[in-house]
PDB file of N, CA and C in Angstrom:
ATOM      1  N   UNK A   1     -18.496 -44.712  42.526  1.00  0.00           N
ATOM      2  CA  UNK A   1     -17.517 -44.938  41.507  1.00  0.00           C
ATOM      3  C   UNK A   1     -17.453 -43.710  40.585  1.00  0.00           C
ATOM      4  N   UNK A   2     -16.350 -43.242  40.507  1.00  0.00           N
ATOM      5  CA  UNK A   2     -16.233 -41.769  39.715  1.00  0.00           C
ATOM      6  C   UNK A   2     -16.082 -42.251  38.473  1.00  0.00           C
ATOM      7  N   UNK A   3     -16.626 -41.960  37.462  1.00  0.00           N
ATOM      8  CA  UNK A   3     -16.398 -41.938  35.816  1.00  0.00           C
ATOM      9  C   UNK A   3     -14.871 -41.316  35.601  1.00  0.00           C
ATOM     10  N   UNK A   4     -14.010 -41.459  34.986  1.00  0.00           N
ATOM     11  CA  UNK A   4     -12.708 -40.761  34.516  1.00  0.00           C
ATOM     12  C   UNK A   4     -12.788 -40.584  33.091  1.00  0.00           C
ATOM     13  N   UNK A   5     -12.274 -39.554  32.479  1.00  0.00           N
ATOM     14  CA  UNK A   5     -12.493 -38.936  31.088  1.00  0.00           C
ATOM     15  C   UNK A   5     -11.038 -39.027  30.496  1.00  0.00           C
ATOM     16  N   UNK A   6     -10.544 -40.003  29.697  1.00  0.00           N
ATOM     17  CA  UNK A   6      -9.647 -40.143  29.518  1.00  0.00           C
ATOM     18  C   UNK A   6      -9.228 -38.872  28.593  1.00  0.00           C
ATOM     19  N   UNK A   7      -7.514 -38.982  29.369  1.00  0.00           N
ATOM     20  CA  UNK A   7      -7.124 -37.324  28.870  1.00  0.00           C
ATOM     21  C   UNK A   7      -6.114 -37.758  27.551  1.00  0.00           C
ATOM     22  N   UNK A   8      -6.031 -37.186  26.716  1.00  0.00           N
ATOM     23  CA  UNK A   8      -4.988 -37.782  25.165  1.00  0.00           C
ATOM     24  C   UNK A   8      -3.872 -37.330  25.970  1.00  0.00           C
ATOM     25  N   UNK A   9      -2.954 -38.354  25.226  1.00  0.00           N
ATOM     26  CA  UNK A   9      -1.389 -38.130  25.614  1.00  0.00           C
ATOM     27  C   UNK A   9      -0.815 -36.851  25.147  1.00  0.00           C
ATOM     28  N   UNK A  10       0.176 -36.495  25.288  1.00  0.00           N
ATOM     29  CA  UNK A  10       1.360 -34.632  24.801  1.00  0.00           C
ATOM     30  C   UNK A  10       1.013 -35.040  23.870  1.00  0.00           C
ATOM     31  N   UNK A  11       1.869 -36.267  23.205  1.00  0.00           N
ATOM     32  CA  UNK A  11       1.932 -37.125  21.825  1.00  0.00           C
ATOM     33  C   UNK A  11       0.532 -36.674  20.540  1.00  0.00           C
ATOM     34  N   UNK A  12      -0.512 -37.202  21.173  1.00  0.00           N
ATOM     35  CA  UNK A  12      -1.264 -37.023  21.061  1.00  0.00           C
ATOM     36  C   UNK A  12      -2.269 -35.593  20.831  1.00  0.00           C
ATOM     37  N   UNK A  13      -2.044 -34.998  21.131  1.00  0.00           N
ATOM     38  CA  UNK A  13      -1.995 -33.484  21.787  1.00  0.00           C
ATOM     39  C   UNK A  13      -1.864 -32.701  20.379  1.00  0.00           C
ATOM     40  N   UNK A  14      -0.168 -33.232  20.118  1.00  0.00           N
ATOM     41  CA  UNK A  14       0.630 -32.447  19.790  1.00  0.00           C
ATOM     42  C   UNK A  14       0.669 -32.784  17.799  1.00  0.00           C
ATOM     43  N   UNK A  15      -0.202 -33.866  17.836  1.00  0.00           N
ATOM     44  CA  UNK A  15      -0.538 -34.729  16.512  1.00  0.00           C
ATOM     45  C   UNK A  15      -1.672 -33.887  16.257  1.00  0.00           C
ATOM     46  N   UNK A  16      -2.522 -33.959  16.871  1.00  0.00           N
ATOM     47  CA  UNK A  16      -3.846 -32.312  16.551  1.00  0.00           C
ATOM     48  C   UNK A  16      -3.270 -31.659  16.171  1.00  0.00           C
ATOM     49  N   UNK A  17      -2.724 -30.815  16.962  1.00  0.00           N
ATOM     50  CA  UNK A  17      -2.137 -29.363  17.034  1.00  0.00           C
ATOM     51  C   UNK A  17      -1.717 -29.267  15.241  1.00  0.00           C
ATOM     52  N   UNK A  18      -0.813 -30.154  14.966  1.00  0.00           N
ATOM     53  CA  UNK A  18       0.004 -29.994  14.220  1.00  0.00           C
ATOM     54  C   UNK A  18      -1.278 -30.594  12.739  1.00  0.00           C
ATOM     55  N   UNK A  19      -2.099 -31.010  12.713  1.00  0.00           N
ATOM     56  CA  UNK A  19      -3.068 -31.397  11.893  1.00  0.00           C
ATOM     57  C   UNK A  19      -3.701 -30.206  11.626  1.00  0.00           C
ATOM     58  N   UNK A  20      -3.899 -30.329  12.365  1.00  0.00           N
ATOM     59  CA  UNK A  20      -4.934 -28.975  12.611  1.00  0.00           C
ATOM     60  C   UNK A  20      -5.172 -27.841  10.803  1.00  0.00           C
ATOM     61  N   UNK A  21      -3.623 -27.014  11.136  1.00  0.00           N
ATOM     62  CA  UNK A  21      -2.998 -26.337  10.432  1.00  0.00           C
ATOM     63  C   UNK A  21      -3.060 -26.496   9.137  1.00  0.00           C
ATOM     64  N   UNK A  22      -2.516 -27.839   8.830  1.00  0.00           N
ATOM     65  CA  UNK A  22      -2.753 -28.518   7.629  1.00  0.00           C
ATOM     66  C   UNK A  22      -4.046 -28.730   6.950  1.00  0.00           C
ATOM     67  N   UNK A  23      -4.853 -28.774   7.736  1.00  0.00           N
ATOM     68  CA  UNK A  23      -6.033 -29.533   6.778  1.00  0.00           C
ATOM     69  C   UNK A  23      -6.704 -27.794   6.566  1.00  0.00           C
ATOM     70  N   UNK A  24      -6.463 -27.263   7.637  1.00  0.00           N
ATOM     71  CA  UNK A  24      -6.814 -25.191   7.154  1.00  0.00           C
ATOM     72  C   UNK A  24      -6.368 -24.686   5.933  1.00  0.00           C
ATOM     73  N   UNK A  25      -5.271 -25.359   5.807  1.00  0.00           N
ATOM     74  CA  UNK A  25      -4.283 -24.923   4.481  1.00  0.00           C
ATOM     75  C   UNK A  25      -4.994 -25.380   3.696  1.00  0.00           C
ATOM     76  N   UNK A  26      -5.149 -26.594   3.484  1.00  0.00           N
ATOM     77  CA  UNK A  26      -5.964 -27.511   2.296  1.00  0.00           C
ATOM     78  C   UNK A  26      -6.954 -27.499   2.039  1.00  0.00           C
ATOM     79  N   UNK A  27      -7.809 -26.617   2.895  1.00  0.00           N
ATOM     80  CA  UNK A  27      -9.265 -26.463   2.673  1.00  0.00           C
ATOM     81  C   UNK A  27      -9.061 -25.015   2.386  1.00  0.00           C
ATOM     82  N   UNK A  28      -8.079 -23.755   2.282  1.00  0.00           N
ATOM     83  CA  UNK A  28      -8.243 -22.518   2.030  1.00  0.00           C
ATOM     84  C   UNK A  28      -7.727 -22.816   0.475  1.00  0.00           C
ATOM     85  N   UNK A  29      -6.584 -23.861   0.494  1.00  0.00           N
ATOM     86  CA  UNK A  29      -6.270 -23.811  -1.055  1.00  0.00           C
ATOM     87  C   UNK A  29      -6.909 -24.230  -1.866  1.00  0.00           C
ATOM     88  N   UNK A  30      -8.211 -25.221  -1.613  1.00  0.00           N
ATOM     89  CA  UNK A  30      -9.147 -25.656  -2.613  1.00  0.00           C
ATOM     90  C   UNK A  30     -10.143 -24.573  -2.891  1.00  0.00           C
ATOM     91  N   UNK A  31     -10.490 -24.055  -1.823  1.00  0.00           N
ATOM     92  CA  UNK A  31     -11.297 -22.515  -2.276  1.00  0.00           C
ATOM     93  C   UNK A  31     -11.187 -21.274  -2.642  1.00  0.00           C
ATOM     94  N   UNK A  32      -9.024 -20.795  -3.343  1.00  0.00           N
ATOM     95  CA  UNK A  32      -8.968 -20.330  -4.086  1.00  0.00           C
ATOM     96  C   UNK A  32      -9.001 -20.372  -5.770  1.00  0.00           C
ATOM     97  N   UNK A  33      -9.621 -19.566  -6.107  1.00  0.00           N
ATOM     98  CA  UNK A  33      -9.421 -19.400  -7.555  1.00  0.00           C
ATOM     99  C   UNK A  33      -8.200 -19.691  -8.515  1.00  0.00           C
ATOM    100  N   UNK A  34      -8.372 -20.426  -9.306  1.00  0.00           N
ATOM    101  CA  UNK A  34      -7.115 -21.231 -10.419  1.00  0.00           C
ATOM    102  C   UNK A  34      -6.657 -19.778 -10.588  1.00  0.00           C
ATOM    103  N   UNK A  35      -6.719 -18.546 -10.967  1.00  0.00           N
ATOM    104  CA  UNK A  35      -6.388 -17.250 -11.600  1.00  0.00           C
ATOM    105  C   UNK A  35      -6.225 -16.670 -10.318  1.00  0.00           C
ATOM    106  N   UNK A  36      -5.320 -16.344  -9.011  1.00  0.00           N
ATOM    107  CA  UNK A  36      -5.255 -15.872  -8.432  1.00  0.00           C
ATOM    108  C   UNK A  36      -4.548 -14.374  -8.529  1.00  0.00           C
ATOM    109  N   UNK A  37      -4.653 -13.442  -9.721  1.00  0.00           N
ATOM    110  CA  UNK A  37      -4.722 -11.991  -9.959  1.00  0.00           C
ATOM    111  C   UNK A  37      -6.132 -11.203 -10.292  1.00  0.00           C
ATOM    112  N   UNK A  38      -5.397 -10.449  -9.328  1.00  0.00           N
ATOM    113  CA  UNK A  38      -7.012  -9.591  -9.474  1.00  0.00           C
ATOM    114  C   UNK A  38      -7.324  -9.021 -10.541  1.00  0.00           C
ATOM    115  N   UNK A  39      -8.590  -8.855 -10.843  1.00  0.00           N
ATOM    116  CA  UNK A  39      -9.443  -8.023 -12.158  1.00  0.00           C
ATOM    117  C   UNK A  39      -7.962  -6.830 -12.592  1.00  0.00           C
ATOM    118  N   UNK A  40      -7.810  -6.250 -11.726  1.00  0.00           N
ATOM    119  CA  UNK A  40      -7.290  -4.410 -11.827  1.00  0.00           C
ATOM    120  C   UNK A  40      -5.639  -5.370 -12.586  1.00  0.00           C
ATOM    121  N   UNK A  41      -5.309  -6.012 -12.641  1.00  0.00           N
ATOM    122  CA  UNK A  41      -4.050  -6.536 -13.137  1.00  0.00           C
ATOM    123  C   UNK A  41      -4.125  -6.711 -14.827  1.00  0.00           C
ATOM    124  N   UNK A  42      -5.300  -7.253 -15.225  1.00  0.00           N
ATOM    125  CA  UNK A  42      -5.541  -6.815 -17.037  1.00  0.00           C
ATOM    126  C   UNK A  42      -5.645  -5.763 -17.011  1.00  0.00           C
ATOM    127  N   UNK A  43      -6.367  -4.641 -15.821  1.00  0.00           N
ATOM    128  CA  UNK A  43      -6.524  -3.135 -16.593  1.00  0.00           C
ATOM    129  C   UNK A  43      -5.324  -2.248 -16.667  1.00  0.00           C
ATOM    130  N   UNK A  44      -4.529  -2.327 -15.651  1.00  0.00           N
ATOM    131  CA  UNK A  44      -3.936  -1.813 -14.879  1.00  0.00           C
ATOM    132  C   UNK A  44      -2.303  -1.326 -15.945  1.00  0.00           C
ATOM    133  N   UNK A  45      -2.255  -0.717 -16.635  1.00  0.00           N
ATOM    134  CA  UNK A  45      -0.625  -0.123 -17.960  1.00  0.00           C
ATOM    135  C   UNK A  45      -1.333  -0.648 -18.894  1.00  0.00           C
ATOM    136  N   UNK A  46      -2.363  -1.123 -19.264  1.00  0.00           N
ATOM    137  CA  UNK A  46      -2.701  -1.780 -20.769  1.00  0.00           C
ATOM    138  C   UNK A  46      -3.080  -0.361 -21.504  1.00  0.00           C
ATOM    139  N   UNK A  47      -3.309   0.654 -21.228  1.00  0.00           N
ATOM    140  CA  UNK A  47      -2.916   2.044 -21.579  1.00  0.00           C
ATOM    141  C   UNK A  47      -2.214   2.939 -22.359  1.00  0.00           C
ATOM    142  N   UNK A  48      -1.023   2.261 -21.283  1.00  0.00           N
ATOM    143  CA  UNK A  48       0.460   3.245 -21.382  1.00  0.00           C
ATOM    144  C   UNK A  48       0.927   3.492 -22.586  1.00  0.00           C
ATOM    145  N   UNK A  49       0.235   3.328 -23.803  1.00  0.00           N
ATOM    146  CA  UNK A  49       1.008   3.378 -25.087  1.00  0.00           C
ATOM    147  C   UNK A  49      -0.355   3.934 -25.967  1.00  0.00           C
ATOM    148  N   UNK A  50      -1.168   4.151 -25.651  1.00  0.00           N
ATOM    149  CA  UNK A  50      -2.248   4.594 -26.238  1.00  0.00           C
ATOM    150  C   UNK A  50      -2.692   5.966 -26.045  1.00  0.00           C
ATOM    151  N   UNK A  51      -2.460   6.502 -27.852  1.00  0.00           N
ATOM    152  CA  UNK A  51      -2.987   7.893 -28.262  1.00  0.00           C
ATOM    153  C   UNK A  51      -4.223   8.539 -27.705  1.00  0.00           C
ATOM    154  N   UNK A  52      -5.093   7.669 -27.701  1.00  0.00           N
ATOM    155  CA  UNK A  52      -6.838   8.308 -27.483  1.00  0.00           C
ATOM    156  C   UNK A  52      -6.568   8.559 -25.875  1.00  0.00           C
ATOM    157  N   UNK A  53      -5.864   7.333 -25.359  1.00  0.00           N
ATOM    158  CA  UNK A  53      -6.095   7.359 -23.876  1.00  0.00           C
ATOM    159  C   UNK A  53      -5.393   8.826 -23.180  1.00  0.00           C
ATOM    160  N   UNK A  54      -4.043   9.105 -23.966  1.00  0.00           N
ATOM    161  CA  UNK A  54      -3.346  10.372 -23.344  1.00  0.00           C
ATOM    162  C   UNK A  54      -4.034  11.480 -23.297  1.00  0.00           C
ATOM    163  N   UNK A  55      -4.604  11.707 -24.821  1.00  0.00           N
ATOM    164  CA  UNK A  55      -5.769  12.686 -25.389  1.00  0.00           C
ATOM    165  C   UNK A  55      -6.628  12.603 -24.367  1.00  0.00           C
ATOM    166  N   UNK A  56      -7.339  11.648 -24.044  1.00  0.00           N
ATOM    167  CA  UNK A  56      -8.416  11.708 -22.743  1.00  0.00           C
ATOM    168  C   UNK A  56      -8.021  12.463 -21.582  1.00  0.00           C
ATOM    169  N   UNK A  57      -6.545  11.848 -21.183  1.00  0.00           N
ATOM    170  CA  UNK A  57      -5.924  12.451 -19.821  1.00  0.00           C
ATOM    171  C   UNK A  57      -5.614  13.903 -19.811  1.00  0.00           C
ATOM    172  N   UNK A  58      -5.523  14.022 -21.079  1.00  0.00           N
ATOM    173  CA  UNK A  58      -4.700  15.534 -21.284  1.00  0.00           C
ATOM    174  C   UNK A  58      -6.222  16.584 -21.100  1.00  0.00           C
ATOM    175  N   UNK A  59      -7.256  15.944 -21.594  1.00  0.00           N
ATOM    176  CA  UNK A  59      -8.998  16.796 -21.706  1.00  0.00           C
ATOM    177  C   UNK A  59      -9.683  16.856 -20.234  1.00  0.00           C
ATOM    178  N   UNK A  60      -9.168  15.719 -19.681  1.00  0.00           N
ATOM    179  CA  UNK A  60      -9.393  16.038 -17.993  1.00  0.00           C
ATOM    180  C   UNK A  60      -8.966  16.379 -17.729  1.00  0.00           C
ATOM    181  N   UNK A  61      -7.412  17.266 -17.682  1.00  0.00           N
ATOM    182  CA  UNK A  61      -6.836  17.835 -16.939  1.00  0.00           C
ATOM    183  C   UNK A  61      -6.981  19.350 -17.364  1.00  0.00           C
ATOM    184  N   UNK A  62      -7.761  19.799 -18.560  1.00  0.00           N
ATOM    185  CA  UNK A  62      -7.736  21.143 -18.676  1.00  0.00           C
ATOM    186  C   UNK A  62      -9.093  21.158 -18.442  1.00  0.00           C
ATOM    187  N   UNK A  63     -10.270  20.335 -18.587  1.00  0.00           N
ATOM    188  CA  UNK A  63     -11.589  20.469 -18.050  1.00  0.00           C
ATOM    189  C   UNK A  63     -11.569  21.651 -17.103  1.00  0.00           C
ATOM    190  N   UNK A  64     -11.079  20.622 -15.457  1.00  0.00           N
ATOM    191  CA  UNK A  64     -11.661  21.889 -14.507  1.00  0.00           C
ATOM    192  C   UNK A  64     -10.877  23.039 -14.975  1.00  0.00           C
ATOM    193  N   UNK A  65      -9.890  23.058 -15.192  1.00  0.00           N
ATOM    194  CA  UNK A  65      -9.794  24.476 -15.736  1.00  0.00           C
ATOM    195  C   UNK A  65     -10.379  25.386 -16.086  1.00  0.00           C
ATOM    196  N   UNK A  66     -11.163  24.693 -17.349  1.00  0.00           N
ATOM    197  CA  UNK A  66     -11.934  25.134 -17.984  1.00  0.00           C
ATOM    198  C   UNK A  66     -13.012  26.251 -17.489  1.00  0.00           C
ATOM    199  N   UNK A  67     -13.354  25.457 -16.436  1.00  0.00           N
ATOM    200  CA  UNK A  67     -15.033  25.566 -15.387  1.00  0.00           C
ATOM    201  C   UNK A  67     -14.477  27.146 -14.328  1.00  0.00           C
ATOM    202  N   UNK A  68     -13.048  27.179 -14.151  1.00  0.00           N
ATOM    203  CA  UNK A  68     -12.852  28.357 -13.433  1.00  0.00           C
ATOM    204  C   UNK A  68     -13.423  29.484 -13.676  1.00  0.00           C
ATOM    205  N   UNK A  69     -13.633  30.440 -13.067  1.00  0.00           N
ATOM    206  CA  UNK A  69     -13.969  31.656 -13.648  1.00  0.00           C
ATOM    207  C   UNK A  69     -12.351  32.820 -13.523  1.00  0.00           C
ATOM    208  N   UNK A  70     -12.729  33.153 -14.894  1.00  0.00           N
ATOM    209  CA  UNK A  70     -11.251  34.056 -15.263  1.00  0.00           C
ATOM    210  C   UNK A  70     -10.952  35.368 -14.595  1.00  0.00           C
ATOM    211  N   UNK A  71     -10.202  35.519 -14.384  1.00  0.00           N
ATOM    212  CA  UNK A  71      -9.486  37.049 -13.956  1.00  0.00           C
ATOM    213  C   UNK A  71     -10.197  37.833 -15.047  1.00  0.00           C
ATOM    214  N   UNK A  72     -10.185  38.962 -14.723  1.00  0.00           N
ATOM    215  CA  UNK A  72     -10.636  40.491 -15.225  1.00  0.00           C
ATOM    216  C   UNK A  72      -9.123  40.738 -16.612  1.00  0.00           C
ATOM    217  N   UNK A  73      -7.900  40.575 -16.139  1.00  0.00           N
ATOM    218  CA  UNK A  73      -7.050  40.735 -17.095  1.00  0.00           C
ATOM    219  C   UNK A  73      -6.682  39.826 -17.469  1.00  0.00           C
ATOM    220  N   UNK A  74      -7.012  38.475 -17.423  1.00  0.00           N
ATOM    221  CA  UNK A  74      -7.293  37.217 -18.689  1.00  0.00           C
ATOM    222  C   UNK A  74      -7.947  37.855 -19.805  1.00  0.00           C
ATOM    223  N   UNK A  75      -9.471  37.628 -19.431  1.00  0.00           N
ATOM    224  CA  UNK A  75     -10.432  38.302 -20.178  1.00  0.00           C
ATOM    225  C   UNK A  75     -10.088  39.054 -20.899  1.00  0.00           C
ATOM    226  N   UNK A  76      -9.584  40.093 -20.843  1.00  0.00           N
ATOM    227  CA  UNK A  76      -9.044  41.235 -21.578  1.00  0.00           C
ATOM    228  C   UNK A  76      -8.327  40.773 -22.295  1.00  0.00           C
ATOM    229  N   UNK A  77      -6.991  39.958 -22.101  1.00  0.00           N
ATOM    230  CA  UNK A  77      -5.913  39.385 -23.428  1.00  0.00           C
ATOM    231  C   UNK A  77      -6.530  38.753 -24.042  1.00  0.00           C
ATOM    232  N   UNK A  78      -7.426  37.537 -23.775  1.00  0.00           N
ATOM    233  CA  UNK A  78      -8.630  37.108 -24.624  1.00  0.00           C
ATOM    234  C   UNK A  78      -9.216  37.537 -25.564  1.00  0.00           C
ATOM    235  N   UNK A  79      -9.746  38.291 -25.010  1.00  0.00           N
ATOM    236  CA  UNK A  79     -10.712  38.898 -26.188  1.00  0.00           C
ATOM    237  C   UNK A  79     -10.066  40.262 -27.188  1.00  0.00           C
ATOM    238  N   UNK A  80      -9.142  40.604 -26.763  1.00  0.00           N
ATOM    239  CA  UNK A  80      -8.271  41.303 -27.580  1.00  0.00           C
ATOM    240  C   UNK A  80      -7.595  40.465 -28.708  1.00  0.00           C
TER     241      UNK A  80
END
């Protein structure tokens, strides 16, 4: 006597399939965060209007400058 493994109907099948999906959804949406923006979104132009901050940008950008070593006739208008 052969055992038979009953097979689920399409119907059936097709009621998974389609579950499936859903309960993925519902279990990814309970394990995002109520605040879904990232950190860099408070930092990110809160800036754009600030004196010290330009001043900063403007001191890094002549820094390396700074660090170069000068031409022979720099030097000279320089120190003249």
């Amino acid at each position: 006597m052969e055992a038979t493994i009953p097979t689920p109907t399409i119907e059936e099948r097709l009621a998974a399939v389609e579950r499936e999906p859903a309960e993925l959804k519902k279990s990814s949406a309970a394990s995002k965060p109520e605040n879904p923006s990232h950190p860099w979104d408070k930092v990110f132009g809160s800036m754009a209007d600030n004196d010290g901050f330009d001043e900063a940008v403007r001191l890094g950008k002549e820094y390396p400058d700074s660090q170069r070593p000068k031409d022979a006739e720099e030097e000279a208008t320089t120190n003249s």
